[in-house]
PDB file of N, CA and C in Angstrom:
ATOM      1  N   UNK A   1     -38.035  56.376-271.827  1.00  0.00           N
ATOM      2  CA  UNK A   1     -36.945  55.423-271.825  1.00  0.00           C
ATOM      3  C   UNK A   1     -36.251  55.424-273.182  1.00  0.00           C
ATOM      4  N   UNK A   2     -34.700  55.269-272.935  1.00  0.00           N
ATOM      5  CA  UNK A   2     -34.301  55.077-274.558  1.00  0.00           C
ATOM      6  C   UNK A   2     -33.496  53.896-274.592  1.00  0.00           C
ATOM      7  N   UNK A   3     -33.961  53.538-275.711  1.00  0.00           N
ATOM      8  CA  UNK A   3     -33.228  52.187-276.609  1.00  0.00           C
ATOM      9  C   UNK A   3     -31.882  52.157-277.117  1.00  0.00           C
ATOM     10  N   UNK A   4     -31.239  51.018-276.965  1.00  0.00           N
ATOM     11  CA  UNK A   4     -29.952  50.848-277.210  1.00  0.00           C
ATOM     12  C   UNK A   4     -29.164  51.015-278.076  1.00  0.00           C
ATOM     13  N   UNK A   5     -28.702  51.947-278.643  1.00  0.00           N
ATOM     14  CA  UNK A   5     -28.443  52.411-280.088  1.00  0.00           C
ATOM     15  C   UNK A   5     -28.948  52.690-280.879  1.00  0.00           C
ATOM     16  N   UNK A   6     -30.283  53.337-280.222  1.00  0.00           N
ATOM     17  CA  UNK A   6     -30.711  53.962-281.410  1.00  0.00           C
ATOM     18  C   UNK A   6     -31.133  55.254-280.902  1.00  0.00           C
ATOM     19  N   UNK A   7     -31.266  56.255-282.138  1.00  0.00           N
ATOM     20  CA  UNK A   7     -31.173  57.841-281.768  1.00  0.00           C
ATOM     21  C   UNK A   7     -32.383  58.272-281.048  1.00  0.00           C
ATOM     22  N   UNK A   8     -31.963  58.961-280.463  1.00  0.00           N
ATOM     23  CA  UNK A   8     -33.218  59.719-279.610  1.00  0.00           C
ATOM     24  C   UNK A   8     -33.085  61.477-279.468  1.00  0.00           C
ATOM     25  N   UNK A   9     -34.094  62.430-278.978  1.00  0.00           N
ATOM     26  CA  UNK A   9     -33.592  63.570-278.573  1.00  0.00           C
ATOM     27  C   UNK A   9     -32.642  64.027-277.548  1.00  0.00           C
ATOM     28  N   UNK A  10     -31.996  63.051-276.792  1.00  0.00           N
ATOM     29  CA  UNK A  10     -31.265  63.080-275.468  1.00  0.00           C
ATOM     30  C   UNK A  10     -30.619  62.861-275.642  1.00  0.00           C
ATOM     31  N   UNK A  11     -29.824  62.196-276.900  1.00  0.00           N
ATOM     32  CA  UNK A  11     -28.253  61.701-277.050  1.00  0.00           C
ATOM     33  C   UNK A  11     -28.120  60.190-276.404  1.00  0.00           C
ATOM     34  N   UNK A  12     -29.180  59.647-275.700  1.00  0.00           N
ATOM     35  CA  UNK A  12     -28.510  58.605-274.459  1.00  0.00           C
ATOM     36  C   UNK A  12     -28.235  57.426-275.544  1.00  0.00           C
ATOM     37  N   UNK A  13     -29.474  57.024-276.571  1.00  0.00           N
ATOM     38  CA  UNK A  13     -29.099  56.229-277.422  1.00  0.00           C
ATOM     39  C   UNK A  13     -27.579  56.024-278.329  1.00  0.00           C
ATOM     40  N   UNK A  14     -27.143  56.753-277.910  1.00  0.00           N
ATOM     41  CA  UNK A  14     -25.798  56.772-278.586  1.00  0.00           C
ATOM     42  C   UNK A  14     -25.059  55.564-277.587  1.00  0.00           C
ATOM     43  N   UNK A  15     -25.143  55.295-276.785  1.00  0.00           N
ATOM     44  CA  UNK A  15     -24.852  54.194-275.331  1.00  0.00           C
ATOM     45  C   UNK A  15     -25.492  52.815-275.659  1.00  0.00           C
ATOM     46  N   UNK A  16     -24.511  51.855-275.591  1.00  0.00           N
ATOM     47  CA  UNK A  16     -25.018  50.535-275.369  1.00  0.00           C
ATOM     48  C   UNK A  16     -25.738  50.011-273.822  1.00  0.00           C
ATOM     49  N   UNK A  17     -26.347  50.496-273.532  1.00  0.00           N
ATOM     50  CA  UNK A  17     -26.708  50.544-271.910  1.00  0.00           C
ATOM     51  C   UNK A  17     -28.709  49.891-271.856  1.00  0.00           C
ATOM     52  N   UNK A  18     -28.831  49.619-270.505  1.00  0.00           N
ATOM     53  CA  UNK A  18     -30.449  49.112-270.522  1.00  0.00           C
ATOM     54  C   UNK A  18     -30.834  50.422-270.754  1.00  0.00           C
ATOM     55  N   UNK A  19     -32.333  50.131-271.480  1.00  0.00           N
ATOM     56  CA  UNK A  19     -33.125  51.195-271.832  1.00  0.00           C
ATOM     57  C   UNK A  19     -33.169  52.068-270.571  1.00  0.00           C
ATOM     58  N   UNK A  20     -33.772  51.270-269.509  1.00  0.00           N
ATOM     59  CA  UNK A  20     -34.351  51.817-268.026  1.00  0.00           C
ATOM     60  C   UNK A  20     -32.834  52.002-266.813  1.00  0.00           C
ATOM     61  N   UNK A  21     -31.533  52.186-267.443  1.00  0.00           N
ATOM     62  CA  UNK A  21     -30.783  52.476-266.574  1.00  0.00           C
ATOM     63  C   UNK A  21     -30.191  53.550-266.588  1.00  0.00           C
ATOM     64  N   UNK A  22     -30.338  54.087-264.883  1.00  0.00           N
ATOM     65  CA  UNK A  22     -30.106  55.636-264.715  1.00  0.00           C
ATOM     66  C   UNK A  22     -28.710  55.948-265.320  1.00  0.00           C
ATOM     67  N   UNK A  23     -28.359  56.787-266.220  1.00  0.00           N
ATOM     68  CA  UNK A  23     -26.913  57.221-266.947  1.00  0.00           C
ATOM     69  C   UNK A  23     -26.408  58.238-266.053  1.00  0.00           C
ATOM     70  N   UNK A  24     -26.889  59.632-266.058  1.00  0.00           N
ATOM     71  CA  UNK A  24     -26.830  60.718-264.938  1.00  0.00           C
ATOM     72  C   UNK A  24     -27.928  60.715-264.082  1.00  0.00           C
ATOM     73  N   UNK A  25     -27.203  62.324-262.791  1.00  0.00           N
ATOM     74  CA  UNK A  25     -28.174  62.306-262.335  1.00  0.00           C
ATOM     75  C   UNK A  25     -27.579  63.259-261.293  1.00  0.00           C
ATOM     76  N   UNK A  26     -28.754  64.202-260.987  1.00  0.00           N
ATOM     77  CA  UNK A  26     -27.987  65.454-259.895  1.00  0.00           C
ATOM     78  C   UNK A  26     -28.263  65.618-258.412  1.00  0.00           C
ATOM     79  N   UNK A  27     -27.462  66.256-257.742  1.00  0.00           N
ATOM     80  CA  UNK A  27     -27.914  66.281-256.519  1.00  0.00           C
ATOM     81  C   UNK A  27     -27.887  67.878-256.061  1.00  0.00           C
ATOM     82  N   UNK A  28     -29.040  68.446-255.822  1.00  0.00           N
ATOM     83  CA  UNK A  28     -29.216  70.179-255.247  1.00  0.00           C
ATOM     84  C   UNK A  28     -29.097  69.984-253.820  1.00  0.00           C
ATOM     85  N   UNK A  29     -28.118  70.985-253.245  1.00  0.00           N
ATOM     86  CA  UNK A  29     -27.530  70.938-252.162  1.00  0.00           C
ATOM     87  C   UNK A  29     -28.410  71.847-251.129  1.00  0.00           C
ATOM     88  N   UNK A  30     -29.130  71.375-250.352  1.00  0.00           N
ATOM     89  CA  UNK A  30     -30.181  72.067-248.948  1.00  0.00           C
ATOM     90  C   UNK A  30     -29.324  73.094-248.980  1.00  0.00           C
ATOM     91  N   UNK A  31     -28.438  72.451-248.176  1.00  0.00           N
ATOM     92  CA  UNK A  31     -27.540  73.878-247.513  1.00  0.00           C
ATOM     93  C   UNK A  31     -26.586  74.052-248.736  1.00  0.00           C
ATOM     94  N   UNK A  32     -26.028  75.391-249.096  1.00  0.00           N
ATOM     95  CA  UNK A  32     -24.745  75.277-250.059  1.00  0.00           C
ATOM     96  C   UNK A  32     -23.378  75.683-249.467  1.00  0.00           C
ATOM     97  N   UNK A  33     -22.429  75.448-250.179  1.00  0.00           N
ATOM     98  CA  UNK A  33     -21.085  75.105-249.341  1.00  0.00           C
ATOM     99  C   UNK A  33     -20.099  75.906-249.926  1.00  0.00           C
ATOM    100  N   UNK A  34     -19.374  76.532-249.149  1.00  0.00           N
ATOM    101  CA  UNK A  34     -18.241  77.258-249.559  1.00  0.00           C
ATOM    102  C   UNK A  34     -17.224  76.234-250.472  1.00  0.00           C
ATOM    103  N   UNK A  35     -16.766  77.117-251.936  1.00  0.00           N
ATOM    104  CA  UNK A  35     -15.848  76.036-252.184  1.00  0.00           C
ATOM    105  C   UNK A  35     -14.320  75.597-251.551  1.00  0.00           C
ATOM    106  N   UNK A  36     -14.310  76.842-251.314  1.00  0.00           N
ATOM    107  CA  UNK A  36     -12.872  76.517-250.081  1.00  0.00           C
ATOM    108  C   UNK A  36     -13.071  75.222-249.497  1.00  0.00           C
ATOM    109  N   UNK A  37     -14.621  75.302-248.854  1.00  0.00           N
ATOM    110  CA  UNK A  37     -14.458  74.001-248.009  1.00  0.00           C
ATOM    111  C   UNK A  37     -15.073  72.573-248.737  1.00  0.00           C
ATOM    112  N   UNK A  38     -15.320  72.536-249.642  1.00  0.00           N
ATOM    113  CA  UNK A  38     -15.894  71.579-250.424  1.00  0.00           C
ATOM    114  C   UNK A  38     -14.261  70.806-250.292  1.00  0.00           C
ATOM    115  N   UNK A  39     -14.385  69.395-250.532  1.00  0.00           N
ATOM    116  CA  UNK A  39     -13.220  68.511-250.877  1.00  0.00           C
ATOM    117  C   UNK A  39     -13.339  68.053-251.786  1.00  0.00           C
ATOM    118  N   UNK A  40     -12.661  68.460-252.526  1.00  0.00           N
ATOM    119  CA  UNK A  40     -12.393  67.430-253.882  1.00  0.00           C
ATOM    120  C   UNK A  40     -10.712  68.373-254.431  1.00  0.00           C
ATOM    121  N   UNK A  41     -10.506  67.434-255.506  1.00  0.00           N
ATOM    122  CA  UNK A  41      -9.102  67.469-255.943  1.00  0.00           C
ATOM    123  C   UNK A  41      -9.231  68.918-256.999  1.00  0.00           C
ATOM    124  N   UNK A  42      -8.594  69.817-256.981  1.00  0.00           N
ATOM    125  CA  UNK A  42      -8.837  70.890-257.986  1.00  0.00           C
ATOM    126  C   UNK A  42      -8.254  70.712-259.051  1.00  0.00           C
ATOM    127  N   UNK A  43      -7.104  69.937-258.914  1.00  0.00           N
ATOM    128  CA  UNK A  43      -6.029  69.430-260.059  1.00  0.00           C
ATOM    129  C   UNK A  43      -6.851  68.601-261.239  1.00  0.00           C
ATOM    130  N   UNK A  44      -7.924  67.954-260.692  1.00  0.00           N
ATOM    131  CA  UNK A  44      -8.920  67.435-261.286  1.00  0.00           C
ATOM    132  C   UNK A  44      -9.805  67.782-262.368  1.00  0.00           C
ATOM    133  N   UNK A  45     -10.300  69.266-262.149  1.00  0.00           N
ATOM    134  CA  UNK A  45     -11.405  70.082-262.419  1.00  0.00           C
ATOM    135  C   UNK A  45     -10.636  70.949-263.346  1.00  0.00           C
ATOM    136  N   UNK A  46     -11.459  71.507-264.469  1.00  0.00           N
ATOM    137  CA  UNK A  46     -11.308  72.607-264.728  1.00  0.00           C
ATOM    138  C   UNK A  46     -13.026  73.814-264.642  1.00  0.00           C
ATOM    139  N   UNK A  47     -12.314  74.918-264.911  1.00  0.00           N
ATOM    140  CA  UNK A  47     -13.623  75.445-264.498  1.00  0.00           C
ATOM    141  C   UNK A  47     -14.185  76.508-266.044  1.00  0.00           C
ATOM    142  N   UNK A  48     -15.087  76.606-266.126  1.00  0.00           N
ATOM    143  CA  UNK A  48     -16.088  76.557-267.420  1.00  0.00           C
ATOM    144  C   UNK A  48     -17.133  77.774-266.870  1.00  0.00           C
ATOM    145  N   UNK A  49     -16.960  79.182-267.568  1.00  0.00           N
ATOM    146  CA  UNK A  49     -17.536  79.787-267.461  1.00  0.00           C
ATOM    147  C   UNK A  49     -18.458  80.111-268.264  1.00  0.00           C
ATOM    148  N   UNK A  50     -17.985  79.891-269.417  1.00  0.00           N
ATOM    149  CA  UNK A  50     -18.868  80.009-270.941  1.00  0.00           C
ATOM    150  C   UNK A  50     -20.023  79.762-271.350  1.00  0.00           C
ATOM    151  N   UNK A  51     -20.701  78.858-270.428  1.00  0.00           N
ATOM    152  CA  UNK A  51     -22.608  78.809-270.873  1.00  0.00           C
ATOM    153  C   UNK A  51     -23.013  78.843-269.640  1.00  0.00           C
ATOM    154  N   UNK A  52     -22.242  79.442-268.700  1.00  0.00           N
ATOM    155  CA  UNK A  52     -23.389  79.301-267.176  1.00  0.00           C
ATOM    156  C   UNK A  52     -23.611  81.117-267.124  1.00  0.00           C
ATOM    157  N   UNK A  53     -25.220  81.408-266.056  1.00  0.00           N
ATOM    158  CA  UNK A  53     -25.620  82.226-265.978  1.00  0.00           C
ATOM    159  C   UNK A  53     -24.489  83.406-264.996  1.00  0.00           C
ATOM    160  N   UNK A  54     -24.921  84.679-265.299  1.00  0.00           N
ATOM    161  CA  UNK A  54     -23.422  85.317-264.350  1.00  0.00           C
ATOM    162  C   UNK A  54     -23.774  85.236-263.323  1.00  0.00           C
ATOM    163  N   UNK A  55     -22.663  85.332-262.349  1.00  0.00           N
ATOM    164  CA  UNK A  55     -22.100  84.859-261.083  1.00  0.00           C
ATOM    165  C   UNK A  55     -22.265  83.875-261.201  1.00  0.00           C
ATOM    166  N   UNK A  56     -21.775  82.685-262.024  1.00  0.00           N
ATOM    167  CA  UNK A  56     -21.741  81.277-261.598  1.00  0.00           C
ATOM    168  C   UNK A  56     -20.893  80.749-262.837  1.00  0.00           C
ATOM    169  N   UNK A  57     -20.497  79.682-262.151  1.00  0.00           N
ATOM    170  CA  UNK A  57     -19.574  78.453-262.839  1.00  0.00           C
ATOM    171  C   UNK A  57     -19.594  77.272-262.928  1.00  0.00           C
ATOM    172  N   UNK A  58     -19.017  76.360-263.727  1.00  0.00           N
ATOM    173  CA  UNK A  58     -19.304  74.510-263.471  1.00  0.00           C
ATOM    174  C   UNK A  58     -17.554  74.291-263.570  1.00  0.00           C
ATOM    175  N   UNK A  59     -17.787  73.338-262.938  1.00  0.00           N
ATOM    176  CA  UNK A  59     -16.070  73.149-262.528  1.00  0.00           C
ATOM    177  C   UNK A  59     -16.466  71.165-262.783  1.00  0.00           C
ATOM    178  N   UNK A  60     -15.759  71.026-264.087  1.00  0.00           N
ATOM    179  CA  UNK A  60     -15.791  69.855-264.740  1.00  0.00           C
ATOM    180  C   UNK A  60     -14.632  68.840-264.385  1.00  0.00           C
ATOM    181  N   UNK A  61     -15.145  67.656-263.993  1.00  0.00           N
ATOM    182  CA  UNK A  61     -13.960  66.333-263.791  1.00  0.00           C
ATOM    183  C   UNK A  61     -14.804  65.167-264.589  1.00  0.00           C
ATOM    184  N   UNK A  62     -14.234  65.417-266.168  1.00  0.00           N
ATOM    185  CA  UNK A  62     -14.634  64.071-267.013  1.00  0.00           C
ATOM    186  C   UNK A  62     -14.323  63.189-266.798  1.00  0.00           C
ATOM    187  N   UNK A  63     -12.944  63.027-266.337  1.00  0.00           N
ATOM    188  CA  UNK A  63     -12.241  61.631-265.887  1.00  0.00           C
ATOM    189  C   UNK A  63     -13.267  60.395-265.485  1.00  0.00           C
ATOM    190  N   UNK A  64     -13.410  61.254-263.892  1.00  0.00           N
ATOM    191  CA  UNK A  64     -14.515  60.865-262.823  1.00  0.00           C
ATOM    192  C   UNK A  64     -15.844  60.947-262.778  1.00  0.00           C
ATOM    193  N   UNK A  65     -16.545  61.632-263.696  1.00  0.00           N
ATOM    194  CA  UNK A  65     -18.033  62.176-264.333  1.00  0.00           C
ATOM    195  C   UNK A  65     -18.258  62.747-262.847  1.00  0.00           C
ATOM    196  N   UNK A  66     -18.035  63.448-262.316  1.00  0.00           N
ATOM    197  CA  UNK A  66     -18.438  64.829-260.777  1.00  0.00           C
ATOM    198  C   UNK A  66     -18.124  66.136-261.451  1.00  0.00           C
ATOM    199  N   UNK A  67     -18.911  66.995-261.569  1.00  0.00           N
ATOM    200  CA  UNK A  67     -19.205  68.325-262.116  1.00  0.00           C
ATOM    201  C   UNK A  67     -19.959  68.728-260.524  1.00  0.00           C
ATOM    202  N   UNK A  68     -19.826  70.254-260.912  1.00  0.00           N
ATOM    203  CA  UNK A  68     -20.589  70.820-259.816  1.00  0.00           C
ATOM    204  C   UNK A  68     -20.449  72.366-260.273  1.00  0.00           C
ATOM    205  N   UNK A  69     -21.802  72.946-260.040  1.00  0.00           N
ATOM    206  CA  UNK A  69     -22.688  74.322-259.864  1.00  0.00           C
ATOM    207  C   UNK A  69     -22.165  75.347-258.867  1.00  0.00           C
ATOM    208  N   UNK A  70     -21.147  76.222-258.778  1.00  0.00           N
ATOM    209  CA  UNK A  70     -20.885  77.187-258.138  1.00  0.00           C
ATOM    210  C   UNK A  70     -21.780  78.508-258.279  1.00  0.00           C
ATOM    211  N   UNK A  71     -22.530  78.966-257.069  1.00  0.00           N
ATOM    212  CA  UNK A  71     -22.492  80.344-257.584  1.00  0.00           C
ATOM    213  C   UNK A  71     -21.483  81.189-256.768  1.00  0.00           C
ATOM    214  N   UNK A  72     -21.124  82.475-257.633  1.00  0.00           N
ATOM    215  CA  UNK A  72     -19.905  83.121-257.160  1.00  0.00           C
ATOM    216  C   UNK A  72     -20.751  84.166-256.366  1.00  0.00           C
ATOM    217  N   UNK A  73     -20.746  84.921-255.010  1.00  0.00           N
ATOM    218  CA  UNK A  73     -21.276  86.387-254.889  1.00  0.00           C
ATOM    219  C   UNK A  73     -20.115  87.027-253.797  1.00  0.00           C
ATOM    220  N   UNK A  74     -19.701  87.934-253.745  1.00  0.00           N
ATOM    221  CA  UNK A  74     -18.786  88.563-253.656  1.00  0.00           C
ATOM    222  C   UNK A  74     -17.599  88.423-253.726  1.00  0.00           C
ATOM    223  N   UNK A  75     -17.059  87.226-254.898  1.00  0.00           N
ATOM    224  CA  UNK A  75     -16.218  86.727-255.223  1.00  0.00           C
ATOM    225  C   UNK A  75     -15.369  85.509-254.120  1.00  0.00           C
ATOM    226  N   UNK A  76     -16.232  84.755-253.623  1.00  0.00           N
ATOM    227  CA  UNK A  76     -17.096  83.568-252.817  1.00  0.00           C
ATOM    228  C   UNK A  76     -17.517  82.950-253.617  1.00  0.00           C
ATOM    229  N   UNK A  77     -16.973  81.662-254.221  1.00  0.00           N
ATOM    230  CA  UNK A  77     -17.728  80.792-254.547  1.00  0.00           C
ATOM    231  C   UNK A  77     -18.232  79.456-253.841  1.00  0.00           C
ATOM    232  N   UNK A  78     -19.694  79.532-254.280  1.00  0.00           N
ATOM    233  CA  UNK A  78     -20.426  78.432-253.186  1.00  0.00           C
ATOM    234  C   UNK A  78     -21.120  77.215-254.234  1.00  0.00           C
ATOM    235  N   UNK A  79     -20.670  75.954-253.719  1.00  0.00           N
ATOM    236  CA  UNK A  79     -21.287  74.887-254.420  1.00  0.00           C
ATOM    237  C   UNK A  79     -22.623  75.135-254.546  1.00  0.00           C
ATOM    238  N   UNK A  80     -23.105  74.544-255.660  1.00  0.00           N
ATOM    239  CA  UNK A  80     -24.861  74.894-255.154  1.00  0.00           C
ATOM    240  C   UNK A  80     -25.814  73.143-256.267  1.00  0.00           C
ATOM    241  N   UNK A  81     -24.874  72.234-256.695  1.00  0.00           N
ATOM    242  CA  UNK A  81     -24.947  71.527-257.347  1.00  0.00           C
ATOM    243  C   UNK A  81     -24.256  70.613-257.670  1.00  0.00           C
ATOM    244  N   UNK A  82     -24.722  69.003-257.395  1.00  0.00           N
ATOM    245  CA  UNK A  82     -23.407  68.194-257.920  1.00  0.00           C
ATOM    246  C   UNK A  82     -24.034  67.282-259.107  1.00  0.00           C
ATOM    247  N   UNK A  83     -23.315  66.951-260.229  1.00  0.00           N
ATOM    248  CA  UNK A  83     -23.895  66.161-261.017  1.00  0.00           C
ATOM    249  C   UNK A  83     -23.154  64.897-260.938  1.00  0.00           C
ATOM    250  N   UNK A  84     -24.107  63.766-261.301  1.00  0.00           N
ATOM    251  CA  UNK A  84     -22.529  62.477-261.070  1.00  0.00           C
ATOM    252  C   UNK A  84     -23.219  61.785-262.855  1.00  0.00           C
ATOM    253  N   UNK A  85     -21.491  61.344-263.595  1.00  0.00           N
ATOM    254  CA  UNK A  85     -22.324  61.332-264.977  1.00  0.00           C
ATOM    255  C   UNK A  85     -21.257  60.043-265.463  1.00  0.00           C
ATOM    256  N   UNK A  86     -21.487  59.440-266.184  1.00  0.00           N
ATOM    257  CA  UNK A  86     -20.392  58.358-266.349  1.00  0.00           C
ATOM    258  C   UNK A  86     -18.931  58.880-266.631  1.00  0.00           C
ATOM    259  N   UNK A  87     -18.007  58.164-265.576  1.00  0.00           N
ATOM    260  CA  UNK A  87     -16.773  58.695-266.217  1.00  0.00           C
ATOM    261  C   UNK A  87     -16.728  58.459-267.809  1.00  0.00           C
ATOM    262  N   UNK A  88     -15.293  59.417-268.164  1.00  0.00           N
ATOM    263  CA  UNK A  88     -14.976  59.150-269.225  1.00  0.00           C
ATOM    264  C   UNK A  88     -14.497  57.619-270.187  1.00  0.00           C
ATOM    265  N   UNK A  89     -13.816  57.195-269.319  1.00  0.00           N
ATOM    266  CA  UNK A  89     -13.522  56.030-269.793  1.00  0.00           C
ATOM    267  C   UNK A  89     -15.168  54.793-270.012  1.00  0.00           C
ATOM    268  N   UNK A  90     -15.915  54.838-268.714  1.00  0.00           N
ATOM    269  CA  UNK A  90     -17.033  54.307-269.174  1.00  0.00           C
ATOM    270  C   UNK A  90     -17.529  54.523-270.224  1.00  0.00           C
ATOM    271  N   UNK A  91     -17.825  55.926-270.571  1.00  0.00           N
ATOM    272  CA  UNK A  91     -18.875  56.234-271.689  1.00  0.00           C
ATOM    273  C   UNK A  91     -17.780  55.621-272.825  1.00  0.00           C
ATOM    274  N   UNK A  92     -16.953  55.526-272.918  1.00  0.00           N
ATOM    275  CA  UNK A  92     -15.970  55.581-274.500  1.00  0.00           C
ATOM    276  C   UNK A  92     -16.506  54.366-274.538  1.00  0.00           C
ATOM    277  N   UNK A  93     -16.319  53.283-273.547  1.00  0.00           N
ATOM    278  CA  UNK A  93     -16.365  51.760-273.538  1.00  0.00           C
ATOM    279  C   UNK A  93     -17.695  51.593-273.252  1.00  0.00           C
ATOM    280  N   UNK A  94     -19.025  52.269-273.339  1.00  0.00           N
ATOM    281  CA  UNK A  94     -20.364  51.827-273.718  1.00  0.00           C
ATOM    282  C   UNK A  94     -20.931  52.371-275.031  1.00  0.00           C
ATOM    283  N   UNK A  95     -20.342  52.985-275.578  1.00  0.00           N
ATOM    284  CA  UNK A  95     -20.460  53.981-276.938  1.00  0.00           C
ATOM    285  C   UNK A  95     -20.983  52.557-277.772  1.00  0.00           C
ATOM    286  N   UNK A  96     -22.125  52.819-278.708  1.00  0.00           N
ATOM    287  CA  UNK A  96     -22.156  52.219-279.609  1.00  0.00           C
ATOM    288  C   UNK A  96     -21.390  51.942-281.033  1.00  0.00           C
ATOM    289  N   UNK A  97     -20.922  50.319-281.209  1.00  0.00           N
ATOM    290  CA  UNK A  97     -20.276  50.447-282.282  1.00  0.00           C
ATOM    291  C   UNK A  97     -20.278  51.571-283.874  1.00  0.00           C
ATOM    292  N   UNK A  98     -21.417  51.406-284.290  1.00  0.00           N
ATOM    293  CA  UNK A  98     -21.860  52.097-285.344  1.00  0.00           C
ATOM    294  C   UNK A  98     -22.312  54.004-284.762  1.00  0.00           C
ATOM    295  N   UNK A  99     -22.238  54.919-285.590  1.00  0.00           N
ATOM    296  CA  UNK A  99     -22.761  56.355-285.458  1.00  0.00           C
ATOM    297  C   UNK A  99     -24.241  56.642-285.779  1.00  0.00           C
ATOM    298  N   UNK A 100     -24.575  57.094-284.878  1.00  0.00           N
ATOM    299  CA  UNK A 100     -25.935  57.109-284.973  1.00  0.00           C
ATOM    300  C   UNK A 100     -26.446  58.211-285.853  1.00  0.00           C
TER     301      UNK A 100
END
């Protein structure tokens, strides 16, 4: 568990939030889903190739804190991961006053 402003190895302490309240948290998809057919807004997302393993991508919406795990195979990309994480505006407005 981490404490309310104060530092930890996880970063969470940087958050004015209860020790014991879930911040993130992911969901691995049984079946995985074409992104064609996935719904969500693309205008939303951008997509982030730069630290994921090859054939795969994360397609980021800070706004909304929804990220999600594509893997690509024959140039097919298939959801395979959703993360849900505080929007942006939350986290700014739970940020602790002082820098940790």
């Amino acid at each position: 568990m981490t404490v309310p402003c104060k530092d930890n190895q996880y970063k969470r302490g940087e958050y004015n939030i209860a020790k014991d309240l879930v911040w993130d948290y992911y969901v691995v998809l049984d079946n995985i889903v074409k992104l064609s057919d996935f719904k969500y807004k693309r205008e939303k997302y951008i997509k982030d190739t730069s630290g994921c393993l090859l054939n795969s991508a994360l397609y980021i919406n800070e706004a909304d804190g929804v990220w999600f795990d594509v893997y690509i195979q024959e140039d097919i990309e298939y959801v395979t991961k959703i993360y849900y994480k505080p929007s942006k505006q939350d986290a700014e407005s739970l940020k602790c006053k002082e820098s940790l």
